[in-house]
Protein backbone atom coordinates (compact mmCIF):
# COMPACT_ATOMS: atom_id res chain seq x y z
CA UNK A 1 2.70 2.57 17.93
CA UNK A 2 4.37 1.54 14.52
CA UNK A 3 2.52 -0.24 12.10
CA UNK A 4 3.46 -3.38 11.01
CA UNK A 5 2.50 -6.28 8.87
CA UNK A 6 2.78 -10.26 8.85
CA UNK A 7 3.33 -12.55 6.03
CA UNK A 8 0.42 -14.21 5.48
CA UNK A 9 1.45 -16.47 1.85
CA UNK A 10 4.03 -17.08 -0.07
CA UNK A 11 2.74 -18.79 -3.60
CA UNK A 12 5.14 -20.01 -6.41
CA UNK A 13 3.76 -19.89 -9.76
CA UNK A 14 5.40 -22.46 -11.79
CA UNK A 15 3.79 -21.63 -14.97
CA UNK A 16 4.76 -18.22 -15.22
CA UNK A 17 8.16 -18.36 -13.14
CA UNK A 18 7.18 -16.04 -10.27
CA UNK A 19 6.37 -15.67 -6.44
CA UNK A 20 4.37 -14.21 -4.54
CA UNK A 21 4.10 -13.00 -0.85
CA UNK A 22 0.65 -11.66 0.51
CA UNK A 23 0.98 -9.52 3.39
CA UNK A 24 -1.55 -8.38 6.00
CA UNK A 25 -1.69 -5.45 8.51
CA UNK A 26 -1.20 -6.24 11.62
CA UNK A 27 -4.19 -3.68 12.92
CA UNK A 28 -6.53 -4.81 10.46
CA UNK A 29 -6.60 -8.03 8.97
CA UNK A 30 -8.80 -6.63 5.71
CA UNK A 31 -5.67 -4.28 4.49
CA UNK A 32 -3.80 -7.00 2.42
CA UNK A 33 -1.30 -6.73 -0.67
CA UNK A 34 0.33 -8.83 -2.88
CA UNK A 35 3.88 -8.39 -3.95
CA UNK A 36 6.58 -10.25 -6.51
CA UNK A 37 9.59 -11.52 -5.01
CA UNK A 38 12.42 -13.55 -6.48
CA UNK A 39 10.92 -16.94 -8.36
CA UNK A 40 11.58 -20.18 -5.81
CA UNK A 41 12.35 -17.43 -3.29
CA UNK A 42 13.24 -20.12 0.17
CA UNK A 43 11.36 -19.87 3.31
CA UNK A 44 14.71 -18.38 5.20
CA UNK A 45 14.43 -15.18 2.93
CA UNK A 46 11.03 -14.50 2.73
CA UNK A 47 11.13 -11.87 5.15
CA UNK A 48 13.80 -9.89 3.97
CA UNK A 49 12.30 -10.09 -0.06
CA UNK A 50 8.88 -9.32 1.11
CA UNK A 51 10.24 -6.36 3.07
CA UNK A 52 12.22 -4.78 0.10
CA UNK A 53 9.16 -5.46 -2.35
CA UNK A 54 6.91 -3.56 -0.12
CA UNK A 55 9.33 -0.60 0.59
CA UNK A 56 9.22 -0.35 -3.53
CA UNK A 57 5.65 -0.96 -4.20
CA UNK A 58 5.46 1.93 -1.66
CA UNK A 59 8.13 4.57 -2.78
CA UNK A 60 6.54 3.56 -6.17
CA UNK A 61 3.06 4.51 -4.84
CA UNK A 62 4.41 7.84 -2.76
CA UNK A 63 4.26 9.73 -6.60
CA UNK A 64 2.21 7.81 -8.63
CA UNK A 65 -0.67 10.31 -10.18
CA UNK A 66 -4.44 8.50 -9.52
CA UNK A 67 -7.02 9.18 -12.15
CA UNK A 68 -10.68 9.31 -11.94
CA UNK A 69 -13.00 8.43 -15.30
CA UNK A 70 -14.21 11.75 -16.60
């Protein structure tokens, strides 16, 4: 079965100009992230920004090199 995940929040942070969707697994409500989407992003495109920001966090992730203190 695919995996999916459900938005879970979608904060505006006025101060700093930026928004934020949180989004959970669907399988196991303790895997969460957090990504950026468009500042005052509406309700209507939530989905489709949270979407994108995940498929970069994770192409981002797919190479990045992970470093352990020596």
């Amino acid at each position: 079965m695919p995996k999916s995940m459900t938005i879970a929040a979608l904060t505006h942070d006025l101060v700093r100009k930026r928004s934020i969707v949180t989004v959970v697994w669907d399988d196991d409500a303790e895997k969460r992230v957090a990504v950026f989407v468009p500042f005052g992003c509406e309700l209507n495109a939530v989905r489709a920004e949270a979407e994108k920001a995940v498929r970069e966090l994770s192409s981002e992730l797919a190479t990045i090199a992970v470093d352990a203190p020596e």
